[in-house]
Structure formats: structure tokens, C-alpha cells
N, C-alpha and C. Protein backbone atom coordinates (compact mmCIF):
# COMPACT_ATOMS: atom_id res chain seq x y z
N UNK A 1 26.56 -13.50 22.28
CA UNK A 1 26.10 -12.13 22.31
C UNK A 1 26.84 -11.37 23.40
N UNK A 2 28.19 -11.14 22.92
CA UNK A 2 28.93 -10.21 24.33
C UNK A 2 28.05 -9.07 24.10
N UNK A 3 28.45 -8.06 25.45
CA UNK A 3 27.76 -6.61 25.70
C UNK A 3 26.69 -6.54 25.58
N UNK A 4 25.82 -7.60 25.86
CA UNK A 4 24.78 -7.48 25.89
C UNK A 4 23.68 -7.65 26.83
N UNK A 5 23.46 -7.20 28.03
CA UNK A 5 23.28 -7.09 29.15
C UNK A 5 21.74 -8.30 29.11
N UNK A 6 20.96 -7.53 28.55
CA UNK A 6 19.42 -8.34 28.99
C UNK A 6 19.17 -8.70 27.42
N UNK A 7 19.08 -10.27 27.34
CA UNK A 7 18.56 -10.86 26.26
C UNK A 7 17.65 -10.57 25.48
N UNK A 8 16.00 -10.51 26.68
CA UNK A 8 14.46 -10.34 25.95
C UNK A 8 14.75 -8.81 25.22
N UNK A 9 15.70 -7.90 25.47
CA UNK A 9 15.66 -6.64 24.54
C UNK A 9 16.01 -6.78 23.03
N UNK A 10 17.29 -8.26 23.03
CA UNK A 10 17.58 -8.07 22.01
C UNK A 10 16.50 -8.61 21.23
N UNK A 11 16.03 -9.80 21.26
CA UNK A 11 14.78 -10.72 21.15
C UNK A 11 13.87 -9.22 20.56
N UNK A 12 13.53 -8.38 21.62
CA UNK A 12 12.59 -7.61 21.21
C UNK A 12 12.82 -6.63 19.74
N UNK A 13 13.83 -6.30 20.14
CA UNK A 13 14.06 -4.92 19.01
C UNK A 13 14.24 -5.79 17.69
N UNK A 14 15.17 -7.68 17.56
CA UNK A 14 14.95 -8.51 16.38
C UNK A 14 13.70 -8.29 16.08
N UNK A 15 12.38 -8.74 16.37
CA UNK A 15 10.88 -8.67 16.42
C UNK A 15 10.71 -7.76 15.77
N UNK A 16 11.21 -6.42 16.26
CA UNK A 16 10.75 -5.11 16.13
C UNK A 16 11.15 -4.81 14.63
N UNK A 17 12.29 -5.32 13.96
CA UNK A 17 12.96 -4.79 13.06
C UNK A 17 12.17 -6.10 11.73
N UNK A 18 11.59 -7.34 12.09
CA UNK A 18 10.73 -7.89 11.71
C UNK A 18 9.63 -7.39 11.06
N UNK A 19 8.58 -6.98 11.96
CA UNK A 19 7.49 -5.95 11.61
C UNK A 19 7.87 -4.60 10.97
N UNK A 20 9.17 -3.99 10.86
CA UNK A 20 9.45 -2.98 10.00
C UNK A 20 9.51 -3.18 9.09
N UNK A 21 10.39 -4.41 8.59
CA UNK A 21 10.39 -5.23 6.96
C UNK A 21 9.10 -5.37 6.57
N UNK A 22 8.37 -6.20 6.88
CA UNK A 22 7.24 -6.35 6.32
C UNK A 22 6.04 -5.44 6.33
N UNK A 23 6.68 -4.68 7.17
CA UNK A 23 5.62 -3.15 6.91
C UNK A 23 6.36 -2.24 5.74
N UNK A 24 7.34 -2.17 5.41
CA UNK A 24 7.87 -1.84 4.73
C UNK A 24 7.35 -2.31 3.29
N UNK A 25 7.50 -3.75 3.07
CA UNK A 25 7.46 -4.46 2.16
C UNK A 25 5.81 -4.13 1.73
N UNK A 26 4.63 -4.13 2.96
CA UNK A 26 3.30 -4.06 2.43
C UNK A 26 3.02 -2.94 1.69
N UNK A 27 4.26 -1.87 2.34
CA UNK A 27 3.88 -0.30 1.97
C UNK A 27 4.81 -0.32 0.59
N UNK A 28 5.84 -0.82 0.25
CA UNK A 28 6.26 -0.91 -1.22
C UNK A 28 5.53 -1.57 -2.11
N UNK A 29 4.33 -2.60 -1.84
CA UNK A 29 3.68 -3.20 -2.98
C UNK A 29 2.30 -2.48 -3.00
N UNK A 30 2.08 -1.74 -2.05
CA UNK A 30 1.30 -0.84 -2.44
C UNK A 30 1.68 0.41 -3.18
N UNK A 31 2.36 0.77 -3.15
CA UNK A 31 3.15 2.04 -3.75
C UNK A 31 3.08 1.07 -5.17
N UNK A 32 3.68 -0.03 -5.47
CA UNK A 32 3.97 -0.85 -6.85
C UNK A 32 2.26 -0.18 -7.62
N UNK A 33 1.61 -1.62 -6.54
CA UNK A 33 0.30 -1.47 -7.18
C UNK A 33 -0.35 -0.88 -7.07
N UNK A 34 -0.82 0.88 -6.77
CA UNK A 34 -1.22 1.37 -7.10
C UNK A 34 -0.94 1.99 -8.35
N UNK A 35 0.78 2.49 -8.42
CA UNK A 35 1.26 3.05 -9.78
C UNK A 35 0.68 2.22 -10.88
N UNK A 36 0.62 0.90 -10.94
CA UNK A 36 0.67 0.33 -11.88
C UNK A 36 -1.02 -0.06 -12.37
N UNK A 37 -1.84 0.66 -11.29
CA UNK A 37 -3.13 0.30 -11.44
C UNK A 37 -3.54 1.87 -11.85
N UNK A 38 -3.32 2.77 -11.43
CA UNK A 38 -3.09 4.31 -11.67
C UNK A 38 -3.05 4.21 -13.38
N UNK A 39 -1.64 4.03 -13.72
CA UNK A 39 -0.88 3.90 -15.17
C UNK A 39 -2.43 2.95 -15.75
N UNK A 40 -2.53 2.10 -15.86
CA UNK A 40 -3.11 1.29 -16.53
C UNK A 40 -4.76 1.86 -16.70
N UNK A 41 -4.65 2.73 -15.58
CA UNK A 41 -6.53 3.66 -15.59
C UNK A 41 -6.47 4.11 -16.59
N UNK A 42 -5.17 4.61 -16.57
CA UNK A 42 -5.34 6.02 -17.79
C UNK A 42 -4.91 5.92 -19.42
N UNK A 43 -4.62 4.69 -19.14
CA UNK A 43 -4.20 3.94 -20.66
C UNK A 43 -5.34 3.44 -21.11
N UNK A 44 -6.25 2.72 -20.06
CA UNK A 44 -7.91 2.57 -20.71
C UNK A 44 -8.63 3.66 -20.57
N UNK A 45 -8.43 4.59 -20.54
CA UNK A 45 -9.45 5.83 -20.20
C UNK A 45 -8.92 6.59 -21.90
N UNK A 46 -9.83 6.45 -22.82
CA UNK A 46 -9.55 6.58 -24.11
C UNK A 46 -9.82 8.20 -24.45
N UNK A 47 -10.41 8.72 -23.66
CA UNK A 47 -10.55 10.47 -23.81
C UNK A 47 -9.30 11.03 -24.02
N UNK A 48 -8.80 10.64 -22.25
CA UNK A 48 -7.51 11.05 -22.67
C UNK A 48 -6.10 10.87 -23.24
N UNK A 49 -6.49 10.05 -24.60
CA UNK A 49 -5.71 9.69 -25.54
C UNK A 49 -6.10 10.73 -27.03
N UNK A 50 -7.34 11.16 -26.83
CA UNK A 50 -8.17 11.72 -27.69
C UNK A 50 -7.70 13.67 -27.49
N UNK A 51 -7.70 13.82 -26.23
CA UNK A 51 -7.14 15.17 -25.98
C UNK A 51 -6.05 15.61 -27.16
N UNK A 52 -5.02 14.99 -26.37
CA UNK A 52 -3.82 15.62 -27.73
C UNK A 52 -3.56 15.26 -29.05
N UNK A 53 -4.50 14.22 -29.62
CA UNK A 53 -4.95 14.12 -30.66
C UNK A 53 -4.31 12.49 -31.26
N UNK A 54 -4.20 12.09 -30.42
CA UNK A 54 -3.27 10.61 -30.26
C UNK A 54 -4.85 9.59 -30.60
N UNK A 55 -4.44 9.48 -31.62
CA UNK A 55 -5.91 8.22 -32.01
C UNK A 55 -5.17 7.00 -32.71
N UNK A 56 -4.11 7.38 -32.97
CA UNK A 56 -3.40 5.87 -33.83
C UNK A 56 -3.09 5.02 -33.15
N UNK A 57 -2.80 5.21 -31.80
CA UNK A 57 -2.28 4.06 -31.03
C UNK A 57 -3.10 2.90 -30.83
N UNK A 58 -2.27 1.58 -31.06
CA UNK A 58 -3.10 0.63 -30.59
C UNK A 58 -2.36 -0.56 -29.71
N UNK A 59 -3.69 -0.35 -28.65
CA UNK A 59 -2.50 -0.57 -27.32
C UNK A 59 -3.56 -2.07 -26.74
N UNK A 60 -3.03 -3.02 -26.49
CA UNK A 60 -3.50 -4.01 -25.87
C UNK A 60 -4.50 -4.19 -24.87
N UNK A 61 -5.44 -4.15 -25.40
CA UNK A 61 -6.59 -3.62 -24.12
C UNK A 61 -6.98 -4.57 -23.37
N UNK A 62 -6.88 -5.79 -24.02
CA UNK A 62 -7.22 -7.15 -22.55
C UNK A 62 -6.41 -7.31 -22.01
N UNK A 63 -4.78 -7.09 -22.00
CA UNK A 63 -3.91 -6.95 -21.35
C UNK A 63 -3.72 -6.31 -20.22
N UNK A 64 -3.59 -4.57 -20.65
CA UNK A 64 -3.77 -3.69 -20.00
C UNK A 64 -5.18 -3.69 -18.69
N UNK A 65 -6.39 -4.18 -19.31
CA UNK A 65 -7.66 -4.45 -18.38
C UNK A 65 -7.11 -5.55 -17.21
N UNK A 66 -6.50 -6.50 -17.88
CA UNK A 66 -6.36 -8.07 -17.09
C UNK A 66 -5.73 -7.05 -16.16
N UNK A 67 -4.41 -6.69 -16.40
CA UNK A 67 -3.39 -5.95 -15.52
C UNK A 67 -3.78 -5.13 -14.44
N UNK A 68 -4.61 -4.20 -14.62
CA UNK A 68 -5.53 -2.71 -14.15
C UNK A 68 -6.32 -3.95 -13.08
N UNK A 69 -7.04 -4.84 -13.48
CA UNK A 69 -7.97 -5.35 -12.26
C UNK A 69 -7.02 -6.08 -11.01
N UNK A 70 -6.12 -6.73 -12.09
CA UNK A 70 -5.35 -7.91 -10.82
C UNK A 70 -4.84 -6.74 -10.00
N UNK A 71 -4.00 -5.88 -10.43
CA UNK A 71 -3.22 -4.28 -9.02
C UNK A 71 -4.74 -4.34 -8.16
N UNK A 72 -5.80 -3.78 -8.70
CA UNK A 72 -6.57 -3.32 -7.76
C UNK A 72 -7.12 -4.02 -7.10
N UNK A 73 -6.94 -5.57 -7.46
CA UNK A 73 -7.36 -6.70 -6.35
C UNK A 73 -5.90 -6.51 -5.07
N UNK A 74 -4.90 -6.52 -5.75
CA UNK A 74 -3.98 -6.47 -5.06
C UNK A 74 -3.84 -5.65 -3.84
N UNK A 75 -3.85 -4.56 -4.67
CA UNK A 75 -3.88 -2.88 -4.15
C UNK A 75 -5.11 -3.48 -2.51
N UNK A 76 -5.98 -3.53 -3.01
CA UNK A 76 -7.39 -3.72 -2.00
C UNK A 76 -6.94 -4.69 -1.01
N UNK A 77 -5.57 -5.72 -1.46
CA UNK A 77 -5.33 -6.70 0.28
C UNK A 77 -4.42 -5.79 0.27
N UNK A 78 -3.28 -5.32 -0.21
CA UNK A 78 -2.39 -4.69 0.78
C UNK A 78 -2.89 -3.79 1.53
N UNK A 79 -4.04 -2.80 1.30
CA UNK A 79 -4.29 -2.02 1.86
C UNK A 79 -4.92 -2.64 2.91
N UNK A 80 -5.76 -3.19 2.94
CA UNK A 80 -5.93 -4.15 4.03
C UNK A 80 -5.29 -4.89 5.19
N UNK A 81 -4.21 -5.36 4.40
CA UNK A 81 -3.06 -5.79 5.56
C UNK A 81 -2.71 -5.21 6.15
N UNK A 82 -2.19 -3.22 5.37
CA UNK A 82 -1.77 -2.43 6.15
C UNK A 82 -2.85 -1.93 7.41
N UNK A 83 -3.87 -1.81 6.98
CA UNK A 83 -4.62 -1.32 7.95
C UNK A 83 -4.60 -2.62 9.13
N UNK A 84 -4.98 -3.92 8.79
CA UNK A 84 -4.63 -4.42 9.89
C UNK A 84 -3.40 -4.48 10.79
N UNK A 85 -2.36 -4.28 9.76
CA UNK A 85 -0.94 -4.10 11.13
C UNK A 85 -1.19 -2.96 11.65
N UNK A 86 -1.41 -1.80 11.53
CA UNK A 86 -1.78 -0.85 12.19
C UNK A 86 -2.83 -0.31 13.27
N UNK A 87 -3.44 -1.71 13.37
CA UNK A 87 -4.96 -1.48 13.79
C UNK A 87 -4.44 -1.18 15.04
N UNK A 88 -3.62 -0.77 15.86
CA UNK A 88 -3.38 -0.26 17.12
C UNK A 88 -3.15 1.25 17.18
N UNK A 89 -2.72 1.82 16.18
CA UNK A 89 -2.60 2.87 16.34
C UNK A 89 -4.03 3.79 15.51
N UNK A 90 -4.51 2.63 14.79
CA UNK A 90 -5.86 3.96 14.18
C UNK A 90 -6.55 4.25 15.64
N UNK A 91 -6.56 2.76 15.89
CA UNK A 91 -7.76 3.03 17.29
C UNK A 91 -7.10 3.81 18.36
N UNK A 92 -6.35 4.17 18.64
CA UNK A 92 -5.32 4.78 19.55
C UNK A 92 -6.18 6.50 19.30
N UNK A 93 -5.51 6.55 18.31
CA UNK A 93 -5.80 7.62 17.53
C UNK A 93 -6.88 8.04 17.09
N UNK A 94 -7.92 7.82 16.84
CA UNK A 94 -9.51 7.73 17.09
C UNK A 94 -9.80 8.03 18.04
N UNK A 95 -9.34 7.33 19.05
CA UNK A 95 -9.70 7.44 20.70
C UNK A 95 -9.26 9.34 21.15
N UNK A 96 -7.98 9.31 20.90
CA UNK A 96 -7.82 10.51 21.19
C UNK A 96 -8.43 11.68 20.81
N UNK A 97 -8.69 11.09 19.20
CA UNK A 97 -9.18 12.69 18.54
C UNK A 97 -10.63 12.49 18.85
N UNK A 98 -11.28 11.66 19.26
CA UNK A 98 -12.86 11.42 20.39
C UNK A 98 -12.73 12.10 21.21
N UNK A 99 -11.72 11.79 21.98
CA UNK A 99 -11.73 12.53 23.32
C UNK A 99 -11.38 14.00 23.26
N UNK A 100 -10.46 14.46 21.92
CA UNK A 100 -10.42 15.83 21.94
C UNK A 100 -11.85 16.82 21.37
N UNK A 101 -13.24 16.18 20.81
CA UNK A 101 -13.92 16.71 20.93
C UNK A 101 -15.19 16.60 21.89
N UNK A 102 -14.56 15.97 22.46
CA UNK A 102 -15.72 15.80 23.61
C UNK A 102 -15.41 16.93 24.90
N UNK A 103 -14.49 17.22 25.03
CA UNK A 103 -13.83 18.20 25.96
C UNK A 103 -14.49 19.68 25.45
């Protein structure tokens, strides 16, 4: 590691760029699974197939259901995970906007 003055920085910002990937990654499979739990609402939601007058279709409904529940199991840990990697800054942030109405 020429030019590189103090080690634990590089160590740190590796780390750092660690937790960006996989924050990254939690926040792309949530983005996945919600679309795909979104999409799949509205493919079982039979009204609005009925609106524009679309009644012939016949579309796989234990499929589509199986699909629609597993995202929103999904959906429900990523969101979870995310909130736990973050759990420093909600409370951070809580704290502050506490303290800005208490003033």
C-alpha cells in the first residue's frame, strides 16, 4: 500500500464501502420486491381488470398469489434490515426533531 500514510483509514473507508454495498443491495431488493409485490396486487385485484372491460383474461392466480405473498414476506425483512442498519440515524434524528419541539 504505497502513499498511504495511516493504515486504520484505509481499513476504515474498505468497511465503509462494505456497508454501502449491502445497503445498497437491501435497498435494491426492496425496490425488486416491492415492484413485484405492487404488480402482482393489481393483477389479483379483479375490479381493475373489469374497468376497461378486460374480462377474458385468464391469468394464473395461485401463481400470481404464491408470488404477491412470498415479495411481501420478503419486502417485510428487507425493510426490516434496512431499518436496522440505520437504527443510528432514525434515533439520531428523533432525538433532534424531540428536541426541536421542546424548545
Amino acid at each position: 500500500m504505497v502513499g498511504y500514510k495511516n493504515i486504520s483509514w484505509v481499513k476504515e473507508n474498505e468497511d465503509e464501502m462494505d456497508v454501502l454495498k449491502i445497503n445498497w443491495f437491501v435497498d435494491l431488493g426492496m425496490g425488486i420486491t416491492f415492484a413485484v409485490s405492487f404488480i402482482t396486487g393489481l393483477l389479483k385485484f379483479s375490479v381493475l381488470w373489469q374497468l376497461p372491460g378486460i374480462s377474458d383474461v385468464i391469468l394464473p392466480g395461485a401463481l400470481i398469489s404464491n408470488l404477491h405473498d412470498w415479495c411481501g414476506i420478503l419486502l417485510g425483512c428487507f425493510v426490516f434490515l434496512h431499518l436496522f442498519m440505520n437504527r443510528r440515524w432514525i434515533i439520531s434524528t428523533t432525538r433532534k426533531m424531540l428536541h426541536r419541539t421542546e424548545s
